[in-house]
N, C-alpha and C. Protein backbone atom coordinates (compact mmCIF):
# COMPACT_ATOMS: atom_id res chain seq x y z
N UNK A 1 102.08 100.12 126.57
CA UNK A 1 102.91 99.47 125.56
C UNK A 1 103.45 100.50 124.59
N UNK A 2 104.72 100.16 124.26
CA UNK A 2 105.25 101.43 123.25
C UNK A 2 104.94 101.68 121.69
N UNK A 3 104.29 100.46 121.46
CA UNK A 3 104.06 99.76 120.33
C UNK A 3 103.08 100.44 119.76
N UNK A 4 101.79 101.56 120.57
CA UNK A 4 100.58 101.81 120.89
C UNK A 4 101.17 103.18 119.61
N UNK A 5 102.45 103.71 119.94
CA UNK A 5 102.86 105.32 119.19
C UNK A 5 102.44 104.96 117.62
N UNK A 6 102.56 103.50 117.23
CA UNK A 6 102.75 102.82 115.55
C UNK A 6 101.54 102.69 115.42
N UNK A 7 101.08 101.64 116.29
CA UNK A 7 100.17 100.90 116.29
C UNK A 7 98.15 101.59 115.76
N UNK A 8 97.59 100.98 114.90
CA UNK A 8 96.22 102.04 114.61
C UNK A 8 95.77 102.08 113.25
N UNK A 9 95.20 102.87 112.52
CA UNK A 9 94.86 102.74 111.15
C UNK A 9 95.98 101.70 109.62
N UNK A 10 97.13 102.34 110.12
CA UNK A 10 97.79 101.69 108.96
C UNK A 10 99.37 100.85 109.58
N UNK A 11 99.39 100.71 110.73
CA UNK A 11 99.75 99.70 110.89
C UNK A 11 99.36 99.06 112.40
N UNK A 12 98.94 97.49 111.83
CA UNK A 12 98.10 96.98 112.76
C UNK A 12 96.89 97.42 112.74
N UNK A 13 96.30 98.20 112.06
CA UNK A 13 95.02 98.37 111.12
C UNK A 13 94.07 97.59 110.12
N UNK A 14 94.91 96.58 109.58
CA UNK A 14 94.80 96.37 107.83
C UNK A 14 93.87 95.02 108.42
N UNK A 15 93.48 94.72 107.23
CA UNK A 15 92.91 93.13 107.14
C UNK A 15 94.22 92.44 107.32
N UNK A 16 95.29 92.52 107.00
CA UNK A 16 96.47 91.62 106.78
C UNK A 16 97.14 91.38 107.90
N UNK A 17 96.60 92.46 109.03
CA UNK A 17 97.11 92.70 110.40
C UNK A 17 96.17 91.70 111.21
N UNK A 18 94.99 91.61 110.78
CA UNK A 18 94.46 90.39 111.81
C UNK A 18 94.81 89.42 111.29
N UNK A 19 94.99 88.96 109.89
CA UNK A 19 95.57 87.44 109.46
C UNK A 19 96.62 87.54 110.22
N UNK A 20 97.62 88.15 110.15
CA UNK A 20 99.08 88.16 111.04
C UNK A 20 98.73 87.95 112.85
N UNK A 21 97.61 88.22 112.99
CA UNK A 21 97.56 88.34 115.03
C UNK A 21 96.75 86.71 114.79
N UNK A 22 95.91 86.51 113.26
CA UNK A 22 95.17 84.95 113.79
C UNK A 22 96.28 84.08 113.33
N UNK A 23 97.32 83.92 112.73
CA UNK A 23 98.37 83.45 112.53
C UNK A 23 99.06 83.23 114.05
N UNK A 24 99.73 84.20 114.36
CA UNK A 24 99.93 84.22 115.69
C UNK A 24 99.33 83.08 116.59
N UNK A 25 97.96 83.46 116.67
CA UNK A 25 97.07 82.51 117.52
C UNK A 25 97.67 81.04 117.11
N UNK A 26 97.93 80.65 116.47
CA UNK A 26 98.18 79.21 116.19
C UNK A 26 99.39 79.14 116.43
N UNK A 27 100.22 79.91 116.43
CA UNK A 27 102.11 79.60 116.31
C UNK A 27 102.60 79.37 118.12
N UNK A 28 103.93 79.03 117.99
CA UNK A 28 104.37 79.93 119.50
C UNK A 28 104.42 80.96 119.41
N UNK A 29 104.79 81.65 120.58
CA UNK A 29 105.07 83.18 121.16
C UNK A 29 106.62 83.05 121.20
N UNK A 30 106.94 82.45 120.25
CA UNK A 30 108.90 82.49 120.26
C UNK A 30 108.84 82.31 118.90
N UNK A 31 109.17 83.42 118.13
CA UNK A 31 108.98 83.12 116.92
C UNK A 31 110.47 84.36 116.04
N UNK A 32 110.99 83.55 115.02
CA UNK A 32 111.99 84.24 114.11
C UNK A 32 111.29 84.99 113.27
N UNK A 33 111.67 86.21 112.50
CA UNK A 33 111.34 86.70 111.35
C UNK A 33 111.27 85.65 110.09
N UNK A 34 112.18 84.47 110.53
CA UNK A 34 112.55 83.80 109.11
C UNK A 34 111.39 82.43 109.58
N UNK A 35 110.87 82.35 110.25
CA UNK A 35 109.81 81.52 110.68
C UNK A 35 108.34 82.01 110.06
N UNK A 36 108.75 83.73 110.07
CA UNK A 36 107.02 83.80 109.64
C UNK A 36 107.46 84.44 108.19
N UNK A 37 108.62 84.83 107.49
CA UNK A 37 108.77 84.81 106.12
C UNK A 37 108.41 83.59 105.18
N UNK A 38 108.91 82.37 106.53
CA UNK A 38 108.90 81.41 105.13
C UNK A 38 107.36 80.76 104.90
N UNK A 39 106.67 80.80 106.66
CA UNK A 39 104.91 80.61 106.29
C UNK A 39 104.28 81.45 105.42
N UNK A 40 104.54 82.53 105.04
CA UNK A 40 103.69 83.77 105.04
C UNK A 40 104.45 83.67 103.61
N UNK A 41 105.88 83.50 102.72
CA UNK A 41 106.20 83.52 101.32
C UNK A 41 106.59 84.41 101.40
N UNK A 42 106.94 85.17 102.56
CA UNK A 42 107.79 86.66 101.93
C UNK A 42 109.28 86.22 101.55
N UNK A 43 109.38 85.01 101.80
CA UNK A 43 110.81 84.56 101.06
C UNK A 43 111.51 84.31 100.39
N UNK A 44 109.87 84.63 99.52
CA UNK A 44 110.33 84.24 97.98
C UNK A 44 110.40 85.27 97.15
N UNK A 45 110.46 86.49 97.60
CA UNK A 45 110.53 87.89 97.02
C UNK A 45 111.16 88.25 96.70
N UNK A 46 112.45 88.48 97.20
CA UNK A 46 113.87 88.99 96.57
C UNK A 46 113.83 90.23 96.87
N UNK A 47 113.18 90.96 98.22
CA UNK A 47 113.54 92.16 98.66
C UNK A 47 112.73 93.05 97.68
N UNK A 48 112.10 92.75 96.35
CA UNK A 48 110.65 93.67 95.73
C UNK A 48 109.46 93.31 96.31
N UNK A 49 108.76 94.20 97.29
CA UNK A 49 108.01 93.75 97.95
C UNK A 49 106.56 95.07 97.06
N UNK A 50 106.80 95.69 95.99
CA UNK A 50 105.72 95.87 95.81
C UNK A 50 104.32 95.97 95.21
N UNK A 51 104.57 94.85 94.73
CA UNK A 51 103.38 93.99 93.71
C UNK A 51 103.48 92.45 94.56
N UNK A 52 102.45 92.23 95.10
CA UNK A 52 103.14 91.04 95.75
C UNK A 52 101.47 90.24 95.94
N UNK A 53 100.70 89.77 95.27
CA UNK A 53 99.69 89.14 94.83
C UNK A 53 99.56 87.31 95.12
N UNK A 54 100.84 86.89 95.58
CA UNK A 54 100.35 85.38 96.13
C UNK A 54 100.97 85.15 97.31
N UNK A 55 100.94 85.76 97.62
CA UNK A 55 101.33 85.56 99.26
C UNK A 55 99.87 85.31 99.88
N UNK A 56 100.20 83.92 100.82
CA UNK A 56 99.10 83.69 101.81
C UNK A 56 99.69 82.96 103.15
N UNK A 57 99.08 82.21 103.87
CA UNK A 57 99.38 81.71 105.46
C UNK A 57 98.70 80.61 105.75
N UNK A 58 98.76 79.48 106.06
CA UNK A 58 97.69 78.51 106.45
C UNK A 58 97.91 78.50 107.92
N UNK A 59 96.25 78.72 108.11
CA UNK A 59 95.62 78.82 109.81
C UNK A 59 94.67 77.98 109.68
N UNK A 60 94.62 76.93 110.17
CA UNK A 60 93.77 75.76 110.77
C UNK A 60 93.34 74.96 109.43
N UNK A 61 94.29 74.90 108.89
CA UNK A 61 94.05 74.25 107.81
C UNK A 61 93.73 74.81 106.36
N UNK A 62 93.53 76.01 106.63
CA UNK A 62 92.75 76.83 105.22
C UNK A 62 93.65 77.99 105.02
N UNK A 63 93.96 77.76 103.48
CA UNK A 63 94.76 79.01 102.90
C UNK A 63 94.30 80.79 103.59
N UNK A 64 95.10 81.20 103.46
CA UNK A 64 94.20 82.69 104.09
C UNK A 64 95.48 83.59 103.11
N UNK A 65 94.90 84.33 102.49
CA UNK A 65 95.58 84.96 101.56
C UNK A 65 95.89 86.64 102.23
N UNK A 66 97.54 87.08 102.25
CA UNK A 66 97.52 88.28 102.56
C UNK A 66 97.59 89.52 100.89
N UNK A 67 97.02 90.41 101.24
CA UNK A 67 96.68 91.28 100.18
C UNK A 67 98.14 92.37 99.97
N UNK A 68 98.82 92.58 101.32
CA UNK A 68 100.07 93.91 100.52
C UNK A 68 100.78 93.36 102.05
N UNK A 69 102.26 92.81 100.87
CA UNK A 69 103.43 92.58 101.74
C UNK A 69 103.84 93.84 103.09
N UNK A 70 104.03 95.08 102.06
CA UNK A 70 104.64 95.86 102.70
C UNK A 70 103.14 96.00 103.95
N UNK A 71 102.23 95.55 104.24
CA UNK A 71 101.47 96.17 105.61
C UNK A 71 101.62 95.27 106.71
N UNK A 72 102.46 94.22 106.18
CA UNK A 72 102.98 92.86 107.42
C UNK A 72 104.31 93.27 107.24
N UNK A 73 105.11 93.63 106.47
CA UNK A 73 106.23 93.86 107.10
C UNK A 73 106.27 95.22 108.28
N UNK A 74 105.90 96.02 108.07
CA UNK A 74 105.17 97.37 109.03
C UNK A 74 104.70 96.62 110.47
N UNK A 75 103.75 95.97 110.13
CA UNK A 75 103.38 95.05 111.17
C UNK A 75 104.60 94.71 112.09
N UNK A 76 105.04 93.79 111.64
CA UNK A 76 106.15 92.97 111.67
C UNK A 76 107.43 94.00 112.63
N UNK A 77 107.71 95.27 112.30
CA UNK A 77 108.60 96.25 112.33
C UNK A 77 107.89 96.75 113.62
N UNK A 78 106.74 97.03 114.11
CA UNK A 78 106.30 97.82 114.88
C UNK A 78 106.62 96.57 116.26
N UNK A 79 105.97 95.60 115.83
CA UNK A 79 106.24 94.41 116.75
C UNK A 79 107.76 94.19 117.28
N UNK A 80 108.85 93.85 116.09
CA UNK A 80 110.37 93.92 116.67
C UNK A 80 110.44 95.46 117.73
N UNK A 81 109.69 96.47 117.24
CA UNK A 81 110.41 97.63 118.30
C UNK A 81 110.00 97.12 119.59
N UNK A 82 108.25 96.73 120.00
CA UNK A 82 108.39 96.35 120.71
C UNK A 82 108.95 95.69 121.69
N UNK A 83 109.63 94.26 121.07
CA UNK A 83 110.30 93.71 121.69
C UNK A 83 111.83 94.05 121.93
N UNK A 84 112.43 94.92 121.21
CA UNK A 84 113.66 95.60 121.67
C UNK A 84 113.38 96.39 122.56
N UNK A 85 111.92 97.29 123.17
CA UNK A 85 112.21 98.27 123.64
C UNK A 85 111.29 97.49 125.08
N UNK A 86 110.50 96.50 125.24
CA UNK A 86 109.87 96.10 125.86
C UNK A 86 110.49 94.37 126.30
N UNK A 87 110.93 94.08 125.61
CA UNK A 87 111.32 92.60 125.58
C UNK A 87 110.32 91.79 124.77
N UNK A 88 109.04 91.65 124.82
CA UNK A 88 108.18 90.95 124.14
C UNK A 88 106.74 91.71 123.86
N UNK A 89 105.71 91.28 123.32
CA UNK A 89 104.91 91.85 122.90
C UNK A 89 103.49 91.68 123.75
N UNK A 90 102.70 92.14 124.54
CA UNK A 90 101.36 91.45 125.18
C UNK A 90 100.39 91.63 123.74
N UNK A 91 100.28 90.36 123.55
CA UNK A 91 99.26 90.50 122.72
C UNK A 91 98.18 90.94 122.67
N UNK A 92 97.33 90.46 123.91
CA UNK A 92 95.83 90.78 124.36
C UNK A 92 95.77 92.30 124.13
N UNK A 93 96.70 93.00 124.38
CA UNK A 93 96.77 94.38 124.44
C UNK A 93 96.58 94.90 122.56
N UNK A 94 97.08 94.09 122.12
CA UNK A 94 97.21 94.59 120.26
C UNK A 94 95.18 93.77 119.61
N UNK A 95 94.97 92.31 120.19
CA UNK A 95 93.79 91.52 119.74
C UNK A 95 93.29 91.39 121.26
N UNK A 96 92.19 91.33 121.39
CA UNK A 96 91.53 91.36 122.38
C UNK A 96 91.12 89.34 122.55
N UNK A 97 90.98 88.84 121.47
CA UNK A 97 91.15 86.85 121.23
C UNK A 97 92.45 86.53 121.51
N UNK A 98 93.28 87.33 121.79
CA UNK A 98 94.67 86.42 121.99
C UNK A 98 95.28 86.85 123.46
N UNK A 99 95.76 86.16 124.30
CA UNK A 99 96.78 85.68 125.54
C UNK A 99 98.07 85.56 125.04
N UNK A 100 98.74 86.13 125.62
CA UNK A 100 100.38 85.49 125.90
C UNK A 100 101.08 86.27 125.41
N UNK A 101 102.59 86.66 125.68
CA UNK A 101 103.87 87.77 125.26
C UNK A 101 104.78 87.30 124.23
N UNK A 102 104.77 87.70 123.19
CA UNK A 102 104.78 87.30 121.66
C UNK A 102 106.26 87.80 121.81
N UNK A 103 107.60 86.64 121.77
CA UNK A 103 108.96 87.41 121.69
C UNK A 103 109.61 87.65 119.80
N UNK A 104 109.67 88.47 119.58
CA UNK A 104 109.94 88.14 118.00
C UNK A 104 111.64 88.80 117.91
N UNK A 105 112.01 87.39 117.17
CA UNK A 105 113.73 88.06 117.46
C UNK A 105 113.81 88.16 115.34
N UNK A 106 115.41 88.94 115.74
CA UNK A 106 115.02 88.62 113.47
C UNK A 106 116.66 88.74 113.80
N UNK A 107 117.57 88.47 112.73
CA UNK A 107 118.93 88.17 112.63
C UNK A 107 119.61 89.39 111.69
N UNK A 108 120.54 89.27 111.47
CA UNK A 108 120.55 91.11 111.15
C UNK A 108 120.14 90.73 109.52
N UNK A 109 120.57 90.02 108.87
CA UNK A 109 120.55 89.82 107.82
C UNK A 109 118.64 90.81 107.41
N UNK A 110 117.72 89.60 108.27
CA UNK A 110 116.63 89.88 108.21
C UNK A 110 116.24 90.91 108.84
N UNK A 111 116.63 91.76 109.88
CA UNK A 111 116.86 92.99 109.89
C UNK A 111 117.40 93.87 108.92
N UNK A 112 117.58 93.70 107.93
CA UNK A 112 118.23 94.36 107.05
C UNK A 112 117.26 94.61 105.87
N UNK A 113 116.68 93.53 105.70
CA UNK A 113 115.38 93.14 105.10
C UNK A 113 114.04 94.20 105.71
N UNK A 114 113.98 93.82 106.56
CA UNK A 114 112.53 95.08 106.86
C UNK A 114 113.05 95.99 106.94
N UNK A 115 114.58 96.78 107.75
CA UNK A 115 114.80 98.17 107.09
C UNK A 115 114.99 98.94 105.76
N UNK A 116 115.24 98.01 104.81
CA UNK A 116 115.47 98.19 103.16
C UNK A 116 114.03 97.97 102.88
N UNK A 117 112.88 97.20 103.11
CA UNK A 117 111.15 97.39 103.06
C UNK A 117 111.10 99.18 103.22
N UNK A 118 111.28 99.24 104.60
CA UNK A 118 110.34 100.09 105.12
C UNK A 118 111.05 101.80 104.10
N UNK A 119 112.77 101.22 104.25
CA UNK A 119 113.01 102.74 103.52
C UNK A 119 112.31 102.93 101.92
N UNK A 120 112.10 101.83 101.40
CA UNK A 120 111.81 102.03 100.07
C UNK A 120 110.30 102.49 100.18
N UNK A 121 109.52 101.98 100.63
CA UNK A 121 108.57 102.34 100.80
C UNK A 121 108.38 103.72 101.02
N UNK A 122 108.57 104.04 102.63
CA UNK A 122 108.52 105.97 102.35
C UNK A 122 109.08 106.15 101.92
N UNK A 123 110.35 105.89 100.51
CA UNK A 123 110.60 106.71 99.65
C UNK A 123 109.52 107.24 98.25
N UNK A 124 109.13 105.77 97.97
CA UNK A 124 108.02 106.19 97.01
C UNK A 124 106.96 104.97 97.01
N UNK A 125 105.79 105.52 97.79
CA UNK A 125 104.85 104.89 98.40
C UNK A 125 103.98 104.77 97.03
N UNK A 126 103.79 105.14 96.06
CA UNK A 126 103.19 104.82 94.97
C UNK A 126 103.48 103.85 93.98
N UNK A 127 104.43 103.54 94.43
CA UNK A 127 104.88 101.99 93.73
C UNK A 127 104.66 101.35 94.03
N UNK A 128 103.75 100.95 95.44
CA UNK A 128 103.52 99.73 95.96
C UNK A 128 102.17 99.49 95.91
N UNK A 129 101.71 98.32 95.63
CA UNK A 129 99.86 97.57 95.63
C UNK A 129 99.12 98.54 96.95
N UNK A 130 99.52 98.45 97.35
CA UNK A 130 98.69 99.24 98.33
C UNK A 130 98.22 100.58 97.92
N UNK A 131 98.80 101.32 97.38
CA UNK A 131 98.29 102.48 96.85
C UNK A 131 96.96 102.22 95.92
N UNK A 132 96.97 101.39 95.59
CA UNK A 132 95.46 101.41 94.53
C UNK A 132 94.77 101.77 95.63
N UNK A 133 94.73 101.60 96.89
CA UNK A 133 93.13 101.62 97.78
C UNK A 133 93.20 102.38 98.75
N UNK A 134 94.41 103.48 98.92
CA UNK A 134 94.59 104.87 99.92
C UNK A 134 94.64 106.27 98.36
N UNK A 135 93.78 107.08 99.30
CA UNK A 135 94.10 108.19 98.77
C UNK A 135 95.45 109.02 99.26
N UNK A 136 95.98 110.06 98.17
CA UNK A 136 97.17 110.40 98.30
C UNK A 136 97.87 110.91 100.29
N UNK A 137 96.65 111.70 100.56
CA UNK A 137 97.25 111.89 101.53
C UNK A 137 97.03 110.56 102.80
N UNK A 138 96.06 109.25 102.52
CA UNK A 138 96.72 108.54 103.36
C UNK A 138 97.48 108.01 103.09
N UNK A 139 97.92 107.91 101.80
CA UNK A 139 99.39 107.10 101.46
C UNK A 139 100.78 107.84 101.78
N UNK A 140 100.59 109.14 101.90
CA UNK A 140 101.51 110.23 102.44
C UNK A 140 101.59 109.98 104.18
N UNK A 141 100.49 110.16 104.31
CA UNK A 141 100.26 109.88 105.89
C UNK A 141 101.24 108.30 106.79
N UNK A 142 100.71 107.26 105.91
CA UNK A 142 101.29 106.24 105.88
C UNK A 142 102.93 106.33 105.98
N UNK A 143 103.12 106.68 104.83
CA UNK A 143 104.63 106.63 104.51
C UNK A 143 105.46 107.55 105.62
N UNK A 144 104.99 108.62 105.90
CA UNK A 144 105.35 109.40 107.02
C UNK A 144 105.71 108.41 108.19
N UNK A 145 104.67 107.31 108.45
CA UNK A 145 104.29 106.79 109.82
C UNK A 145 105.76 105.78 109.55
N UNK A 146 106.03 105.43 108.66
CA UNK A 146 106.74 103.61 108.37
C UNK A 146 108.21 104.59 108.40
N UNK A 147 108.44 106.14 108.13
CA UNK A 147 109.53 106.48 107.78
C UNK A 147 110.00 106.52 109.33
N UNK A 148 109.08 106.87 110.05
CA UNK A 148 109.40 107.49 111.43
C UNK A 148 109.39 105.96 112.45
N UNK A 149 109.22 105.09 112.07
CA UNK A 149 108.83 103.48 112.74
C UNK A 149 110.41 103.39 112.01
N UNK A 150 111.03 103.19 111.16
CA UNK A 150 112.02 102.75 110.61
C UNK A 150 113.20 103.56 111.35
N UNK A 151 112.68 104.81 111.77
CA UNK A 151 114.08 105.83 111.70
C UNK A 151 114.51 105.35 113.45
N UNK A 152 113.51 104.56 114.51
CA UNK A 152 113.30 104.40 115.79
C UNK A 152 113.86 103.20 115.86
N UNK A 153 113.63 102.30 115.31
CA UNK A 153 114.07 101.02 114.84
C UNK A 153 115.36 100.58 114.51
N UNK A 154 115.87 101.45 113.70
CA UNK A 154 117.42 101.04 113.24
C UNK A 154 118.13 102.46 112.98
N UNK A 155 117.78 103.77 113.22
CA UNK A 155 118.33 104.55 113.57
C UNK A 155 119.01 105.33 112.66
């Protein structure tokens, strides 16, 4: 899977990355960007994604709260390459609890949206919640990873 080059400590790493794969588990495997913005509240952001403290997801009934926008949109970004460069995603291959080829399409608009995420971010990775809990060089490390996922992505 190509997904595998992104995929690992900081993205598809996080706690926020298994809420996003147990999310998954409950949804279809045909799913919009604007399908899991509007479960997940990234829709209510306005494109500042980095203080972002009430965002959550309901899975089987119970709130499940995600902790830093920008590590599901990453998520989110590594997954679309997939499916541009693969067609869909094998899940089992990313969660070892989940079956089935996850197609994730996004519209440019919302393409436009995770590439304006991801550039701001490696521009200055210290503005975002997530930095309280990486030290400098994994937040360097990080930002490196989302600059080079972004630059593959939309070019």
């Amino acid at each position: 899977m190509y997904i595998e080059k992104y995929w690992g400590d900081y993205i598809g790493g996080s706690d926020d990355s298994l809420t996003l794969m147990e999310y998954f588990a409950h949804k279809s495997l045909e799913l919009t960007l604007a399908d899991i913005f509007t479960d997940i509240g990234l829709d209510k952001f306005d494109g500042d994604l980095r203080q972002t403290d009430d965002l959550s997801v309901e899975i089987d009934d119970m709130e499940v709260e995600i902790q830093y926008a920008i590590s599901i949109i990453a998520d989110l970004a590594a997954l679309l390459l997939e499916c541009k460069v693969n067609g869909s995603v094998d899940l089992n291959e990313l969660w070892e609890e989940l079956d089935g080829e996850l197609t994730l399409t996004a519209t440019a608009e919302e393409n436009e949206i995770i590439n304006a995420a991801l550039k701001l971010f490696a521009e200055a990775p210290t503005e975002y919640d997530i930095s309280e809990m990486m030290d400098e060089d994994e937040l360097a490390e990080m930002a490196e990873l989302i600059a080079e996922l972004r630059q593959e992505l939309y070019g």
